[in-house]
C-alpha atoms as a PDB file:
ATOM      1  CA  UNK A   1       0.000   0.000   0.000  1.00  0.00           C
ATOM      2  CA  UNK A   2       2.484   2.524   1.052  1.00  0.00           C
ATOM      3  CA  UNK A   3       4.648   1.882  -2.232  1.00  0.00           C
ATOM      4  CA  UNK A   4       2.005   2.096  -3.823  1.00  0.00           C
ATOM      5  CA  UNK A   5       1.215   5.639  -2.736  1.00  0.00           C
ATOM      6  CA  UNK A   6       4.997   6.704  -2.883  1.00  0.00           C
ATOM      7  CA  UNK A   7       4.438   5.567  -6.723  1.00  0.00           C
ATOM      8  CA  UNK A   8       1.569   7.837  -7.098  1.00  0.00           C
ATOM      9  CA  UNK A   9       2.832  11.041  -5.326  1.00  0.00           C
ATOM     10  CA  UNK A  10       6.673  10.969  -7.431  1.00  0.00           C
ATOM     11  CA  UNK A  11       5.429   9.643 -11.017  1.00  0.00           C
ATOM     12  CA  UNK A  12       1.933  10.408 -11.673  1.00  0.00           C
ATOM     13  CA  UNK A  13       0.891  13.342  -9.235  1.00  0.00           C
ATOM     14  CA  UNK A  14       2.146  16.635 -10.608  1.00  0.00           C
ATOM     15  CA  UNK A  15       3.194  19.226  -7.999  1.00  0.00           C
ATOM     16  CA  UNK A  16       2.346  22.927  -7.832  1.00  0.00           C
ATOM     17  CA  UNK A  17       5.252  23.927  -6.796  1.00  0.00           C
ATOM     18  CA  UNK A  18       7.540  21.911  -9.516  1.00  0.00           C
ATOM     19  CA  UNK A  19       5.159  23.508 -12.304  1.00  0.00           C
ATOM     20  CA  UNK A  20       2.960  21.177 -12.545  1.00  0.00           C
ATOM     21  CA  UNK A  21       6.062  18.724 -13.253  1.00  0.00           C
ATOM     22  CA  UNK A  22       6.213  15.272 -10.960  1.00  0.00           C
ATOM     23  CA  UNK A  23       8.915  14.823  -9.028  1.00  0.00           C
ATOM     24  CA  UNK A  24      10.367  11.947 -11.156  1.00  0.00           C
ATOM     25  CA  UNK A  25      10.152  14.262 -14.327  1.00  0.00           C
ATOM     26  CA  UNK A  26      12.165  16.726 -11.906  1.00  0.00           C
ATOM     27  CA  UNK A  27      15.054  14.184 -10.799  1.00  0.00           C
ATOM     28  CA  UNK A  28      15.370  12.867 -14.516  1.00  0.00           C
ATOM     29  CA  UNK A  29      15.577  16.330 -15.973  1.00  0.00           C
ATOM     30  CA  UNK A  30      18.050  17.465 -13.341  1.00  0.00           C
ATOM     31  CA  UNK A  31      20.768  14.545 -14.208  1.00  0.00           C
ATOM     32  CA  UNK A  32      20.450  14.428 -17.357  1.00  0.00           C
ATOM     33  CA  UNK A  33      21.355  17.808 -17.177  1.00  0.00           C
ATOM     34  CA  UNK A  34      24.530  16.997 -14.964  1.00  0.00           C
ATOM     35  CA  UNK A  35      25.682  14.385 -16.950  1.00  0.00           C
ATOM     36  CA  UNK A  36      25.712  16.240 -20.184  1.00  0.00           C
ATOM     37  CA  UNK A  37      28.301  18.589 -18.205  1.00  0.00           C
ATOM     38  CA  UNK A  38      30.421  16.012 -16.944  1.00  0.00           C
ATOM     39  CA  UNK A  39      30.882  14.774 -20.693  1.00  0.00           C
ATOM     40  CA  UNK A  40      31.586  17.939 -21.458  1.00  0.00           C
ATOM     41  CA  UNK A  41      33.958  18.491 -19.191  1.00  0.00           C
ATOM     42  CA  UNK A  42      35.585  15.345 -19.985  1.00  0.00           C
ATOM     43  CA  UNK A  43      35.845  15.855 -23.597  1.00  0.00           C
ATOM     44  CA  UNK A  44      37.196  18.605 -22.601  1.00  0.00           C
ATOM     45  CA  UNK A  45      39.758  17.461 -20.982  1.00  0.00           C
ATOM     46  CA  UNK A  46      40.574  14.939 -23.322  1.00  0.00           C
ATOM     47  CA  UNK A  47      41.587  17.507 -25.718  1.00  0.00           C
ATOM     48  CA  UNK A  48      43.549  19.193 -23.386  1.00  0.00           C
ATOM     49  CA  UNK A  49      45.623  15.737 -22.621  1.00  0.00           C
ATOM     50  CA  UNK A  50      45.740  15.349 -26.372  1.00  0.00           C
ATOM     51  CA  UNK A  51      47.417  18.833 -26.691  1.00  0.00           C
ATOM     52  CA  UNK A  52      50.114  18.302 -24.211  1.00  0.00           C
END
């Protein structure tokens, strides 16, 4: 029952205060965001190493 809820309230209830996002959406949005920038970064520094 109560996993059930926890199911309901982060990937089917949307919250006011995300904008009307749920919190899953949130989460998901928010690494995929962070791991774009760490391969960035890493490319990055690949073709720094690449230079030296």
């Amino acid at each position: 029952m109560a996993r059930g809820c926890c199911d309901a309230y982060n990937e089917r209830r949307s919250h006011e205060k995300l904008k009307y996002k749920t919190p899953d959406e949130v989460h998901q949005a928010f690494y995929f965001y962070v791991s774009t920038i760490l391969e960035r970064q890493h490319q990055v520094s690949l073709k720094q190493n690449n230079n030296d």
